[in-house]
Protein backbone atom coordinates (compact mmCIF):
# COMPACT_ATOMS: atom_id res chain seq x y z
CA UNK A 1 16.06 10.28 -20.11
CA UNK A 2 14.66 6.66 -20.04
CA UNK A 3 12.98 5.97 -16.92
CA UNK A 4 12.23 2.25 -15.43
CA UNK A 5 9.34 1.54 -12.94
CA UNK A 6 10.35 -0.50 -9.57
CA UNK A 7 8.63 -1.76 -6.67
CA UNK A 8 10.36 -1.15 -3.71
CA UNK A 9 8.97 -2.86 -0.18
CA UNK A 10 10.08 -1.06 3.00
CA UNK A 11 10.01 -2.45 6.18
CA UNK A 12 9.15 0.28 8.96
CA UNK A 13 9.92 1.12 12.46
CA UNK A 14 6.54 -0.45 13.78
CA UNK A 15 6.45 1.90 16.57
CA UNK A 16 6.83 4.49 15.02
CA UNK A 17 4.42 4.02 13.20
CA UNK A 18 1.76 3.52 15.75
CA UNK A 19 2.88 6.51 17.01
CA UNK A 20 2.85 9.10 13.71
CA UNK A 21 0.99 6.60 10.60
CA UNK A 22 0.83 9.92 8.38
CA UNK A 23 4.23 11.57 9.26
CA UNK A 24 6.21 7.97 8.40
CA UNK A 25 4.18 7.04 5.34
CA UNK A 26 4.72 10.86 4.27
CA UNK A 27 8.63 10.62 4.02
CA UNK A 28 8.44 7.92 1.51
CA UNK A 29 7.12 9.75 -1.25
CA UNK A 30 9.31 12.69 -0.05
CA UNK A 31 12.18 10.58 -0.56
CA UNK A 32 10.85 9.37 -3.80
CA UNK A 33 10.07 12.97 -5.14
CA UNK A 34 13.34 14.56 -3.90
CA UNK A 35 15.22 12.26 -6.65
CA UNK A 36 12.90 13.32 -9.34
CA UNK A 37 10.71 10.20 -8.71
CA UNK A 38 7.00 9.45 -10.07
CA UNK A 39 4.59 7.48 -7.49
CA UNK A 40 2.38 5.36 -9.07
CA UNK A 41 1.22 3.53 -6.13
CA UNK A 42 2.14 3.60 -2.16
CA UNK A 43 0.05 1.84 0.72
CA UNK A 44 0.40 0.05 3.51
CA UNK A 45 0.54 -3.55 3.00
CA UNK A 46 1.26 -5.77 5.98
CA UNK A 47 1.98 -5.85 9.63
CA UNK A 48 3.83 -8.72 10.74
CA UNK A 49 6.26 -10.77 13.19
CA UNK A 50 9.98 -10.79 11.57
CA UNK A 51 11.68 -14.01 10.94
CA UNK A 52 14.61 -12.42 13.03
CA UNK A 53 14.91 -9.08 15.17
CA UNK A 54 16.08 -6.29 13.08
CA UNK A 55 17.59 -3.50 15.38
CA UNK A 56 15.88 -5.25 18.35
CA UNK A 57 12.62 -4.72 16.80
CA UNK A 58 10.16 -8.65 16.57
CA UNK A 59 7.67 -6.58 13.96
CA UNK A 60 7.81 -4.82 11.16
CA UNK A 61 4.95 -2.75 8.86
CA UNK A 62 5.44 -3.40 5.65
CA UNK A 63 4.79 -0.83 2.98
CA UNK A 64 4.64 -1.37 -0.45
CA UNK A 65 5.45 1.47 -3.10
CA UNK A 66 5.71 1.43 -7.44
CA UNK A 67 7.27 4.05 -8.57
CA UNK A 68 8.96 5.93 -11.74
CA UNK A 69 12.48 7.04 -11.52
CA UNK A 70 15.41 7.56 -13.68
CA UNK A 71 17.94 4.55 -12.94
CA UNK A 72 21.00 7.07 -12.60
CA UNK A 73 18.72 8.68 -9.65
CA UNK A 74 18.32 5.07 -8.02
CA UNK A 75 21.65 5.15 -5.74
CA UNK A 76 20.47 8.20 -4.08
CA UNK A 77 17.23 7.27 -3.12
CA UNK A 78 19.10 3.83 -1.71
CA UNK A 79 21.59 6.45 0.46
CA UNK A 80 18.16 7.77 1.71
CA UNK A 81 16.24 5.16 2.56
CA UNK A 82 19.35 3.83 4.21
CA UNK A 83 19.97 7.20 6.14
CA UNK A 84 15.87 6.92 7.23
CA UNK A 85 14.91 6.42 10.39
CA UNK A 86 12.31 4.93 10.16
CA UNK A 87 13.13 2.83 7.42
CA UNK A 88 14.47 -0.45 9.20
CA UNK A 89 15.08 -2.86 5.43
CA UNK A 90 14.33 -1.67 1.90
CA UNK A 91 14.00 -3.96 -1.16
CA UNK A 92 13.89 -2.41 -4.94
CA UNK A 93 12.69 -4.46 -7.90
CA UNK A 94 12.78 -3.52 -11.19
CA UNK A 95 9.53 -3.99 -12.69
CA UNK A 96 8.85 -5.87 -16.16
CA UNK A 97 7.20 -3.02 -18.89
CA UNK A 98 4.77 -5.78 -19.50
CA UNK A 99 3.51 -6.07 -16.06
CA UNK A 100 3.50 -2.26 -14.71
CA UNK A 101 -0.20 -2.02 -15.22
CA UNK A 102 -1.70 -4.96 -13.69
CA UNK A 103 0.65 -4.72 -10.44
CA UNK A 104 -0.14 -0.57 -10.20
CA UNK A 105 -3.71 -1.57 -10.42
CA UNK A 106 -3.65 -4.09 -8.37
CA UNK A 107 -1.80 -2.09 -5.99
CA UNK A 108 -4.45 0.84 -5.84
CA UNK A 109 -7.05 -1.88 -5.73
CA UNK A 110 -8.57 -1.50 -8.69
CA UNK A 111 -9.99 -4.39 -10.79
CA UNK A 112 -7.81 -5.66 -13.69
CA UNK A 113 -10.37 -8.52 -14.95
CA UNK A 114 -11.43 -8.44 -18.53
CA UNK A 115 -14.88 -7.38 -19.05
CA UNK A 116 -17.22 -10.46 -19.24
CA UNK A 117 -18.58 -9.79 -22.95
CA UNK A 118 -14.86 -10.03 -23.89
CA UNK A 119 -13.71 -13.12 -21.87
CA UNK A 120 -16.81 -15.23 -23.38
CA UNK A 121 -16.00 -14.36 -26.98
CA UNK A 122 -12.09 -15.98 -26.79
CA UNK A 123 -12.50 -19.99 -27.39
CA UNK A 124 -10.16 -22.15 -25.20
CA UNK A 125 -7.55 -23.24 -27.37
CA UNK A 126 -7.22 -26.62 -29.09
CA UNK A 127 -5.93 -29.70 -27.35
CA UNK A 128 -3.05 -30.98 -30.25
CA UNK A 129 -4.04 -34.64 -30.83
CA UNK A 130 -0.99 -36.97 -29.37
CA UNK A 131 1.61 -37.59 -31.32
CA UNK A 132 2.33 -41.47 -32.37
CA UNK A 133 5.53 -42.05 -29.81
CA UNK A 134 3.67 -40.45 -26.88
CA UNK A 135 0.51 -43.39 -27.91
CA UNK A 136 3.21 -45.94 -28.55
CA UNK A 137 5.04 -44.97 -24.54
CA UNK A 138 1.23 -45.26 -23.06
CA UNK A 139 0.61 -48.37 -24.54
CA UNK A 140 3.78 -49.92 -23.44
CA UNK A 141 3.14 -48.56 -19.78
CA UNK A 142 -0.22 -50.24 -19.18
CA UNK A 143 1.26 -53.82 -20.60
């Protein structure tokens, strides 16, 4: 079956994450691979102050994960993020082909800047010379 790649950005039960980092940050790829689910990138990404208290909580960690998954599989792991404890919001994107690689790599930290032999060889492109109407609106503007 055709599978899409998503980014999905939890928000986590802060304290219980100061409490057990490697038991919460282990049940979301156990949640992704129990729907048949590829991880192509999971780390922690932010702790912050919420713009509003979400189940009385002022902070949230914030934990970023890409990942490969059929999208017939995707309502289930929505049911189990939402049945989660520790999971306090979840947001899934669905990620442009095009751009999978650069945000994985960027994700995993890994550099995604052409080599420098190859960025010198491209010329900047051509500026198009104006056209007669755009001269003929600039002349009229500085009268």
């Amino acid at each position: 079956m055709a599978t899409n790649v998503y980014e999905c950005l939890f928000i986590l039960d802060p304290n219980r994450y100061a409490r057990d980092p490697q038991g919460v940050s282990g049940t979301i790829p156990g949640m992704i691979e129990k729907v048949s689910g590829e991880i192509l990138a999971n780390r922690l990404w932010n702790e912050q102050k919420l713009a509003y208290p979400i189940n009385g909580h002022r902070k949230g960690t914030y934990w970023l994960t890409y990942f490969r998954i059929d999208p017939t599989k995707l309502v289930a792991f929505n049911r189990a993020c939402k049945l989660n404890d520790y999971v306090m919001r979840h947001m899934v994107t669905k990620i442009d082909p095009r751009l999978v690689n650069i945000l994985v790599a960027h994700a995993r930290g890994e550099s995604t800047e052409e080599p420098a032999a190859e960025a010198s060889s491209k010329t900047p492109p051509k500026k198009e010379a104006a056209s007669e109407a755009t001269k003929e609106v600039a002349a009229a503007t500085d009268k």
